[in-house]
N, C-alpha and C. Protein backbone atom coordinates (compact mmCIF):
# COMPACT_ATOMS: atom_id res chain seq x y z
N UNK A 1 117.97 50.91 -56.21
CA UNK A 1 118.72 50.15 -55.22
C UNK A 1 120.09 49.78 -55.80
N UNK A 2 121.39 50.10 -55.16
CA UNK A 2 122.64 49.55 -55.68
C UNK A 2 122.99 47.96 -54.67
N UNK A 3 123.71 47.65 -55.40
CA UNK A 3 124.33 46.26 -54.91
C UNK A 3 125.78 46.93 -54.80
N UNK A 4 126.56 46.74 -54.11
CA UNK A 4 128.15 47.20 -54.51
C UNK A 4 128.45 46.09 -54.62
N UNK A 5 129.48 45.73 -55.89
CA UNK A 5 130.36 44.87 -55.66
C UNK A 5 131.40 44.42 -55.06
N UNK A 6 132.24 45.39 -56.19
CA UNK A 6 134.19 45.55 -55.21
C UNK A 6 134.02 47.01 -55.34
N UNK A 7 134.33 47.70 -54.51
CA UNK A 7 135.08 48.54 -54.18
C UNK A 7 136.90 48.89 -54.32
N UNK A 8 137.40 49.88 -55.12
CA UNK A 8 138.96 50.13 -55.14
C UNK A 8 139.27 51.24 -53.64
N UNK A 9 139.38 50.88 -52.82
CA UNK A 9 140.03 51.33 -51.60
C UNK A 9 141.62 51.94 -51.64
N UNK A 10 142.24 51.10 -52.58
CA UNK A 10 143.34 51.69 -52.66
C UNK A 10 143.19 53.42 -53.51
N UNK A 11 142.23 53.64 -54.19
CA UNK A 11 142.30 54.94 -55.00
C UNK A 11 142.28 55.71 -53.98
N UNK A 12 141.58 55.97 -52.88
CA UNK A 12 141.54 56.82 -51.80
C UNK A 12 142.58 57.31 -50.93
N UNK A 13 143.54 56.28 -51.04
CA UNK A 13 144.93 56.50 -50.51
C UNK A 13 146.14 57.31 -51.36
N UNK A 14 145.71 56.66 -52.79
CA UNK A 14 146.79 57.26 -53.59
C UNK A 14 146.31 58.28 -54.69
N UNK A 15 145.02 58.66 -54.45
CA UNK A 15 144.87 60.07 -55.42
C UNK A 15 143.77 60.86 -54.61
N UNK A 16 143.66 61.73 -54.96
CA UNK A 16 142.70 62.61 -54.02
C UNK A 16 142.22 62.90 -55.30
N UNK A 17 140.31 62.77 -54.91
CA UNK A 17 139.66 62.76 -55.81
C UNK A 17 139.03 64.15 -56.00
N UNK A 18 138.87 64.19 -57.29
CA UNK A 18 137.71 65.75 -57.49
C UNK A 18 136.50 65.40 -58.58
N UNK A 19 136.08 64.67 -58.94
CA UNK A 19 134.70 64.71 -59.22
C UNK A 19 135.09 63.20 -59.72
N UNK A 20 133.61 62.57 -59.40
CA UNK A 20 132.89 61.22 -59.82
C UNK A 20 131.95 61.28 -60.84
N UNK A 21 131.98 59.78 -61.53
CA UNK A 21 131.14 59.39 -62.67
C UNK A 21 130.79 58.36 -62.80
N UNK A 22 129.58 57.89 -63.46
CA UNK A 22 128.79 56.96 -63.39
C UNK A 22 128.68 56.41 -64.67
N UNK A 23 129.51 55.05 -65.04
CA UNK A 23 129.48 54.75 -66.77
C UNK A 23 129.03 53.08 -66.44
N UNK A 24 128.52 52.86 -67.68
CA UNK A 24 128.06 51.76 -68.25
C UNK A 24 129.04 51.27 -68.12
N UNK A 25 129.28 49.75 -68.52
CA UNK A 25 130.39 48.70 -68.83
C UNK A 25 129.64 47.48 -69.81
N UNK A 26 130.56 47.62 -70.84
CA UNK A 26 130.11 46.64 -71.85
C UNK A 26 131.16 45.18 -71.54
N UNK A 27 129.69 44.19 -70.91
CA UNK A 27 130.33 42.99 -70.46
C UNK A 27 129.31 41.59 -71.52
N UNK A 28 130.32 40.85 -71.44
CA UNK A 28 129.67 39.25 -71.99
C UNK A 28 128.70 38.93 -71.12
N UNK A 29 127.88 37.82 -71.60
CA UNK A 29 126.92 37.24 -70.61
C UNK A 29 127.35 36.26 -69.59
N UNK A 30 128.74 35.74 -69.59
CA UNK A 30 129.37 34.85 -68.62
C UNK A 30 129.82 35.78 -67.66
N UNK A 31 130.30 37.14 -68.28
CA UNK A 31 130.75 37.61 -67.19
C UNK A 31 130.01 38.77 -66.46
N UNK A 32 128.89 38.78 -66.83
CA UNK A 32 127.91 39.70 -65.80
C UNK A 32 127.42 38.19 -64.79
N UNK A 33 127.26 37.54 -65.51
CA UNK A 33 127.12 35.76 -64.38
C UNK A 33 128.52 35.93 -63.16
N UNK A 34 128.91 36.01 -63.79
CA UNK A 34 130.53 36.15 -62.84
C UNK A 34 130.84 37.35 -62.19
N UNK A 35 130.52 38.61 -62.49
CA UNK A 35 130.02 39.47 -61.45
C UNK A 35 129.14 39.70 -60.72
N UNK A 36 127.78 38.92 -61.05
CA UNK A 36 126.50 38.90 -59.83
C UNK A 36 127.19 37.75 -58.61
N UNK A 37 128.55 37.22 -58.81
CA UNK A 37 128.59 35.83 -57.99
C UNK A 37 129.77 36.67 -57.31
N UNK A 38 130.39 37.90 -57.55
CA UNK A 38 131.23 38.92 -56.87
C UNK A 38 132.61 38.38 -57.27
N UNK A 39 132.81 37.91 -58.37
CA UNK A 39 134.23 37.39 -59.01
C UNK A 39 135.03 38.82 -59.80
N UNK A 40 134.82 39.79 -59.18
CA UNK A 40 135.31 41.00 -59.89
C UNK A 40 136.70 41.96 -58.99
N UNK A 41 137.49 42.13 -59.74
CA UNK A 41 138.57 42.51 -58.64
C UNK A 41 139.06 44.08 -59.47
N UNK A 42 138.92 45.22 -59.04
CA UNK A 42 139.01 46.95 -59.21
C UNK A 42 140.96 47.32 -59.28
N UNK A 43 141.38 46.30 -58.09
CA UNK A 43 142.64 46.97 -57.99
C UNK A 43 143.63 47.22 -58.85
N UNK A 44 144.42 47.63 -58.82
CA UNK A 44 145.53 47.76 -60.47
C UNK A 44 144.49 48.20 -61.39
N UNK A 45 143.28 48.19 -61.89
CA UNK A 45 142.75 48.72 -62.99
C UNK A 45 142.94 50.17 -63.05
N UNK A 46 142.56 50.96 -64.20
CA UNK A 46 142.66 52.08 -64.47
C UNK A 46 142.37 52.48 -66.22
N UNK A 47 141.57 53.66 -66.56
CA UNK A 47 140.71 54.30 -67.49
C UNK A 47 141.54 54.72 -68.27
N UNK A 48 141.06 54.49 -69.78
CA UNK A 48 142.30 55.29 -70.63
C UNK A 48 141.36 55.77 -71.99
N UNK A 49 141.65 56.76 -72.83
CA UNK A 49 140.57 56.75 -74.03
C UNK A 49 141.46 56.21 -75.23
N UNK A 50 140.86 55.64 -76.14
CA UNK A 50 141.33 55.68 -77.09
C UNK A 50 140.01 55.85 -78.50
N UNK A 51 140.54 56.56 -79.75
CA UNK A 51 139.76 56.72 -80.54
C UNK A 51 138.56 57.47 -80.18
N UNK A 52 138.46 58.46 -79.11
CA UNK A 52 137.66 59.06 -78.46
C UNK A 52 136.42 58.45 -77.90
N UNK A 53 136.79 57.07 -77.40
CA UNK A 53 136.35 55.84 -76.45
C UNK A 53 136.69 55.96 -75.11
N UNK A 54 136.03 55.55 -73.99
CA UNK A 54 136.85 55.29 -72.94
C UNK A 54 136.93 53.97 -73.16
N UNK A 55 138.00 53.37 -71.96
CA UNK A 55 138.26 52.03 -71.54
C UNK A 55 138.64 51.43 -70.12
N UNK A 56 138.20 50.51 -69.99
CA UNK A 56 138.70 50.05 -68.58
C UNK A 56 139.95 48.59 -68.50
N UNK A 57 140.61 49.09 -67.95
CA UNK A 57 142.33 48.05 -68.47
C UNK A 57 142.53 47.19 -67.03
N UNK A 58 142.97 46.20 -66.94
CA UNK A 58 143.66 45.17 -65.83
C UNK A 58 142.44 45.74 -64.61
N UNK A 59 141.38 45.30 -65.44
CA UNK A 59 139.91 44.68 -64.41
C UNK A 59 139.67 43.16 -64.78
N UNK A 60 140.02 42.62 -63.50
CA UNK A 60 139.96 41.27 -63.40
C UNK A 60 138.87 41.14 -63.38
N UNK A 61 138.06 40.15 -64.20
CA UNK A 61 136.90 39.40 -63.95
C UNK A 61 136.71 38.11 -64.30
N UNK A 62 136.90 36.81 -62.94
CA UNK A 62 137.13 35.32 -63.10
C UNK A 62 136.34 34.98 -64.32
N UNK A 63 136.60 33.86 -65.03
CA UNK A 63 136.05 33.33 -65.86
C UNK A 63 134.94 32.73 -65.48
N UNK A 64 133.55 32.90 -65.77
CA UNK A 64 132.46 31.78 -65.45
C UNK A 64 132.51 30.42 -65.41
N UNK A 65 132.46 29.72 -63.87
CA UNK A 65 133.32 28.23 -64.15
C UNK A 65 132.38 27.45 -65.04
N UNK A 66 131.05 27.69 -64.71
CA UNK A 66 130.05 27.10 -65.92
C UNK A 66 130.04 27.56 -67.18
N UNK A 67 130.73 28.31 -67.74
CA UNK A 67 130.32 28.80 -69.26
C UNK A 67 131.45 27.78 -70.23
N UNK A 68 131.54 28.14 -71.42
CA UNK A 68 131.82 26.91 -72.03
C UNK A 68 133.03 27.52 -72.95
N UNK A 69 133.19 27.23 -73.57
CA UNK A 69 134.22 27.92 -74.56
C UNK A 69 134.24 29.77 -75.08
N UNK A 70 132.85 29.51 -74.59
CA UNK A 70 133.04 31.56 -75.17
C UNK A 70 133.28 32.34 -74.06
N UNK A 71 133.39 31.93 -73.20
CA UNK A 71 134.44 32.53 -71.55
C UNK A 71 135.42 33.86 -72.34
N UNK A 72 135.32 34.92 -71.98
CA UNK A 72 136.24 35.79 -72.47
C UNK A 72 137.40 36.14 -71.86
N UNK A 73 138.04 36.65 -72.29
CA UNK A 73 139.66 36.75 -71.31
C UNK A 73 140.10 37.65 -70.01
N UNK A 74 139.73 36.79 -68.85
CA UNK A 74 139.59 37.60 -67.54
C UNK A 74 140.29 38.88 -67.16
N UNK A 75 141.57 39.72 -68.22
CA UNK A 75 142.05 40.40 -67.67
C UNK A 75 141.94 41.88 -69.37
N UNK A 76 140.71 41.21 -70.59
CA UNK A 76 140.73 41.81 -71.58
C UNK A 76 140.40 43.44 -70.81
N UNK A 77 140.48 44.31 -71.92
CA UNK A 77 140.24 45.97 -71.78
C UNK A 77 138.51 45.86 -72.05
N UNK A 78 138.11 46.55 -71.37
CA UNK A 78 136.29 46.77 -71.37
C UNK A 78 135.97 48.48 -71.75
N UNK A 79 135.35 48.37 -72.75
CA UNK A 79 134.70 49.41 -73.16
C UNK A 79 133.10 50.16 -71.89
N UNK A 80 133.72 51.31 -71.22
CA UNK A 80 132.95 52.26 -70.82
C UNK A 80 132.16 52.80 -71.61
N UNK A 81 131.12 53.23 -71.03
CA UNK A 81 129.70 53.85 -72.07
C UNK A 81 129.64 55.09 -71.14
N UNK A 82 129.43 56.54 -71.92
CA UNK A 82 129.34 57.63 -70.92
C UNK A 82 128.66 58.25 -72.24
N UNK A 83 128.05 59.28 -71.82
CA UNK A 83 127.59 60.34 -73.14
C UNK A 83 128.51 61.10 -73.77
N UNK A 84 128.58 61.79 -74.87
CA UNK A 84 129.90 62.33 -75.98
C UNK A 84 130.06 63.41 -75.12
N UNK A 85 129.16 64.02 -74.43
CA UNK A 85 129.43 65.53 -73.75
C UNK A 85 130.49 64.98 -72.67
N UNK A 86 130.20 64.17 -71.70
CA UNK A 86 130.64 63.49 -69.82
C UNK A 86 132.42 63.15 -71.09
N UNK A 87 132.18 62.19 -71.86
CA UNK A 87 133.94 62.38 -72.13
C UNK A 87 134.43 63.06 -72.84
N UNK A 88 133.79 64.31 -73.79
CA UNK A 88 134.27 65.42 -74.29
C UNK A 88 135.39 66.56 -72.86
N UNK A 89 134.20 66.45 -72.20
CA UNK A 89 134.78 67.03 -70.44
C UNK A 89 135.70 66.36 -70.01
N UNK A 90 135.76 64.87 -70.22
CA UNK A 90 136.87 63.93 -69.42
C UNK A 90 137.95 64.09 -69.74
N UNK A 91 138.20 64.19 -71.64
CA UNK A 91 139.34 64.64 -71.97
C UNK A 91 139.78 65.85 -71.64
N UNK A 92 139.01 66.97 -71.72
CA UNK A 92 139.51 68.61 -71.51
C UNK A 92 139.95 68.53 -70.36
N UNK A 93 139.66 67.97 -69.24
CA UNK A 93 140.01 67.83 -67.66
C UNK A 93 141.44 67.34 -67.66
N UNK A 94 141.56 65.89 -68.87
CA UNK A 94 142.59 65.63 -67.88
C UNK A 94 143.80 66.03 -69.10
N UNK A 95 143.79 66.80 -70.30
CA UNK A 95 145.09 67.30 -71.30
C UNK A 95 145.36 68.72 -70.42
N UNK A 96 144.35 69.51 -69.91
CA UNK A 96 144.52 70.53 -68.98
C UNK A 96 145.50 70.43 -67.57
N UNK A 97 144.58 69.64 -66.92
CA UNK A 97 145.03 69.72 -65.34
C UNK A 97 145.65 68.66 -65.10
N UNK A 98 146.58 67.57 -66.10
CA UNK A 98 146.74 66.88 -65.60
C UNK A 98 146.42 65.34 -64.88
N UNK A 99 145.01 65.22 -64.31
CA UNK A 99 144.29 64.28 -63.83
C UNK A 99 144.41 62.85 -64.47
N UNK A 100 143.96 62.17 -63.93
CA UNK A 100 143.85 60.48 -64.21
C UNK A 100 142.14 59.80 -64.27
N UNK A 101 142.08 59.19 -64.55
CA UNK A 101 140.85 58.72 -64.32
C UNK A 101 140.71 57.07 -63.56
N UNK A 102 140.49 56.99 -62.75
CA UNK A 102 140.60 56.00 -62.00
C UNK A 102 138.99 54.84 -62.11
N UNK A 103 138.72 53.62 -61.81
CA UNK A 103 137.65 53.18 -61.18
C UNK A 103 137.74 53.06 -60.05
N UNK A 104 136.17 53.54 -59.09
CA UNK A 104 136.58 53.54 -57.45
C UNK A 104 135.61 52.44 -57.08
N UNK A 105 134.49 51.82 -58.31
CA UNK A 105 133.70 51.27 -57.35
C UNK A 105 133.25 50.44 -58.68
N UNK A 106 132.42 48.96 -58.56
CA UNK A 106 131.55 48.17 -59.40
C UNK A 106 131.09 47.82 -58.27
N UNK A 107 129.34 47.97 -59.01
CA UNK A 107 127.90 47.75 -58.35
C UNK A 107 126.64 48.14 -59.90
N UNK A 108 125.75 46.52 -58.52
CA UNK A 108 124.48 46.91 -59.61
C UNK A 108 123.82 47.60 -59.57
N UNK A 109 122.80 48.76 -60.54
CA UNK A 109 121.74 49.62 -60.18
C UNK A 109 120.88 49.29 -61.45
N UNK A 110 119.60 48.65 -60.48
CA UNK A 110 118.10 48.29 -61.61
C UNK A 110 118.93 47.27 -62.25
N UNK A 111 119.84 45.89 -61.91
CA UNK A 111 120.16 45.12 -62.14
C UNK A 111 121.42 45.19 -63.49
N UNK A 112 121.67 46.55 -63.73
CA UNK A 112 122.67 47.00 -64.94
C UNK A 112 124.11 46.88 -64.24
N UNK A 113 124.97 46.58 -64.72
CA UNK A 113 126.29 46.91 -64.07
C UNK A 113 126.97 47.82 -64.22
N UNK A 114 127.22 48.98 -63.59
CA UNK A 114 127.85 50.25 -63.47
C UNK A 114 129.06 50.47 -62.68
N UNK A 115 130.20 51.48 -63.30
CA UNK A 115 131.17 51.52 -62.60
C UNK A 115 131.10 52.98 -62.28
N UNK A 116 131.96 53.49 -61.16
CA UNK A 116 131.85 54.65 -60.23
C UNK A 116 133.38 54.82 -61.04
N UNK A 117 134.00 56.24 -62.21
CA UNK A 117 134.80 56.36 -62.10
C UNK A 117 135.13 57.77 -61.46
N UNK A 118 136.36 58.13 -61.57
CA UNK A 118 136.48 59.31 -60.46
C UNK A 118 137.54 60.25 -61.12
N UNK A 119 137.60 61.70 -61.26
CA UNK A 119 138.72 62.21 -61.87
C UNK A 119 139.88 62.35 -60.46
N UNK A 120 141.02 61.88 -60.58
CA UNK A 120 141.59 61.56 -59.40
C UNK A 120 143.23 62.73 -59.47
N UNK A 121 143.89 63.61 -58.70
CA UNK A 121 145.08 64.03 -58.59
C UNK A 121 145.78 63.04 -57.82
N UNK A 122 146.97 62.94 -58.46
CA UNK A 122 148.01 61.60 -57.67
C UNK A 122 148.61 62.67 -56.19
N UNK A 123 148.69 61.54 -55.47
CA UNK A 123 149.02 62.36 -53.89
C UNK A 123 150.29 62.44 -53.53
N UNK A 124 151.21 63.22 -53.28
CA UNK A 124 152.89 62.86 -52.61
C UNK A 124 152.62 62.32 -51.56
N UNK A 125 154.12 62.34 -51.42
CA UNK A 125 154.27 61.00 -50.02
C UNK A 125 153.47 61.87 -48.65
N UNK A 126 154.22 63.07 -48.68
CA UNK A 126 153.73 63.49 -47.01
C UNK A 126 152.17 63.89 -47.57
N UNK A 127 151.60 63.79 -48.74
CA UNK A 127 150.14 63.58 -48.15
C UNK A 127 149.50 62.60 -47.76
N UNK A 128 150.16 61.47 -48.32
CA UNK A 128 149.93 60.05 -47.85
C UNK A 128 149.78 59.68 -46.20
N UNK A 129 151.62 60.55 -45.62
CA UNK A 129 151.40 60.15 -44.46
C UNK A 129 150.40 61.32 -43.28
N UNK A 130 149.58 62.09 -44.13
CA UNK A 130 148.85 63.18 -43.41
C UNK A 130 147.71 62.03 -43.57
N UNK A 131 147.10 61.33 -44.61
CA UNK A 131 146.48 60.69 -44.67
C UNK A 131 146.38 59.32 -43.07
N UNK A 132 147.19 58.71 -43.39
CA UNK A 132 147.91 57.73 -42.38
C UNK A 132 147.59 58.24 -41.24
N UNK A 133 147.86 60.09 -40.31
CA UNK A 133 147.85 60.35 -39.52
C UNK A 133 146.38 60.24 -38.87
N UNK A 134 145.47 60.86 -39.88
CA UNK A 134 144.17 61.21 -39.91
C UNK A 134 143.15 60.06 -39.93
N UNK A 135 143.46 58.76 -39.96
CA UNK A 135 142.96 57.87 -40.02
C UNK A 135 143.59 56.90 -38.24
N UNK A 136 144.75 57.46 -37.97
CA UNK A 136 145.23 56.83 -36.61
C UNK A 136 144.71 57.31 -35.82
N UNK A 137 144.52 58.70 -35.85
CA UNK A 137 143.78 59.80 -35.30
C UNK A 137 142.25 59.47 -34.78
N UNK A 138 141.76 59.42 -35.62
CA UNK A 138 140.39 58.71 -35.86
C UNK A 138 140.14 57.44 -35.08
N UNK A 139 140.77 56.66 -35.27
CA UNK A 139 140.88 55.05 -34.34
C UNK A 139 140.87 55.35 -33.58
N UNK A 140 141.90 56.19 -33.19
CA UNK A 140 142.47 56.28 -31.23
C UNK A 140 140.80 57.16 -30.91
N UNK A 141 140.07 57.54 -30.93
CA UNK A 141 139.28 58.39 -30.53
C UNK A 141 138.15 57.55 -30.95
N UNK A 142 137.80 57.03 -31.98
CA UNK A 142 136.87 56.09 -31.99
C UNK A 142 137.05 54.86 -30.54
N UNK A 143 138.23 53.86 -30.62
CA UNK A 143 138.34 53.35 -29.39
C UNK A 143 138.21 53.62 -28.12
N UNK A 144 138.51 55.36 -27.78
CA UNK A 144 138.42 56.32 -26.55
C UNK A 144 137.00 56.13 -25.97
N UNK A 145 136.32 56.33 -27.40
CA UNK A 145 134.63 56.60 -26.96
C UNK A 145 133.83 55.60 -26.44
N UNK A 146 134.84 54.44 -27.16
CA UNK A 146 134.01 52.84 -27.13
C UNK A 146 134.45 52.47 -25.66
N UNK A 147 135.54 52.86 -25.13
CA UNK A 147 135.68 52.44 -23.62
C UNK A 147 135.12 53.12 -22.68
N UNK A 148 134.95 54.59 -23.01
CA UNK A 148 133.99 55.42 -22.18
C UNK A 148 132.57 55.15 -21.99
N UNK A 149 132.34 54.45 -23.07
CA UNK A 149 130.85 53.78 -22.24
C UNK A 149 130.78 53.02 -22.09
């Protein structure tokens, strides 16, 4: 069973994705408290390796208002957990083609906290506004249907 947390909505707009991944996140005990209470914010974050590590950078997660002095720093870098093969591939993907690695999603599964990351191509403008079109598109015809019956 997943719980979703936050969702990054904005990645969908500004990269077009080609394959998803499923990594661990190494969190404190205040702040898995502070993400079961949905104090977790995806946007502006984004994946980087270092030392043949991944990482997760400017993921907000509020401070636990109950925890006490060992509260960790709501905007620190979080170490991703993936197997040596999943980021052996992550790197070859993205010194090759280019790519980014984005987070698209935090949610619980079997009560663990997992993030959805995604290998993402950045989008130009007129795909943006093909995007834009395809989604107005969609409304107007969703609304069409809803008045027709």
């Amino acid at each position: 069973m997943i719980k979703i947390i936050d969702k990054n909505k904005k990645v969908y707009f500004e990269y077009e994705i080609e394959e998803k991944f499923e990594a661990g996140i190494v969190l404190a005990g205040s702040e898995v408290k502070s993400v079961r209470l949905g104090n977790v914010r995806l946007a502006d974050s984004f994946c980087f390796f270092e030392n043949g590590e991944l990482w997760l950078k400017n993921c907000h997660i509020t401070q636990y208002e109950k925890g006490s002095f060992f509260n960790e720093d709501s905007k620190r870098s979080r170490k991703l957990l993936l197997n040596k093969k999943e980021i052996d591939k992550l790197i070859g993907k993205i010194k090759t083609k280019g790519l980014t690695l984005v987070p698209t999603m935090i949610y619980f599964s079997k009560n663990l906290v997992k993030i959805e990351i995604a290998l993402a191509k950045g989008k130009k403008l007129h795909d943006k506004r093909q995007t834009i079109k395809e989604k107005d598109l969609k409304r107007a015809t969703d609304r069409a249907i809803k008045e027709y019956r």
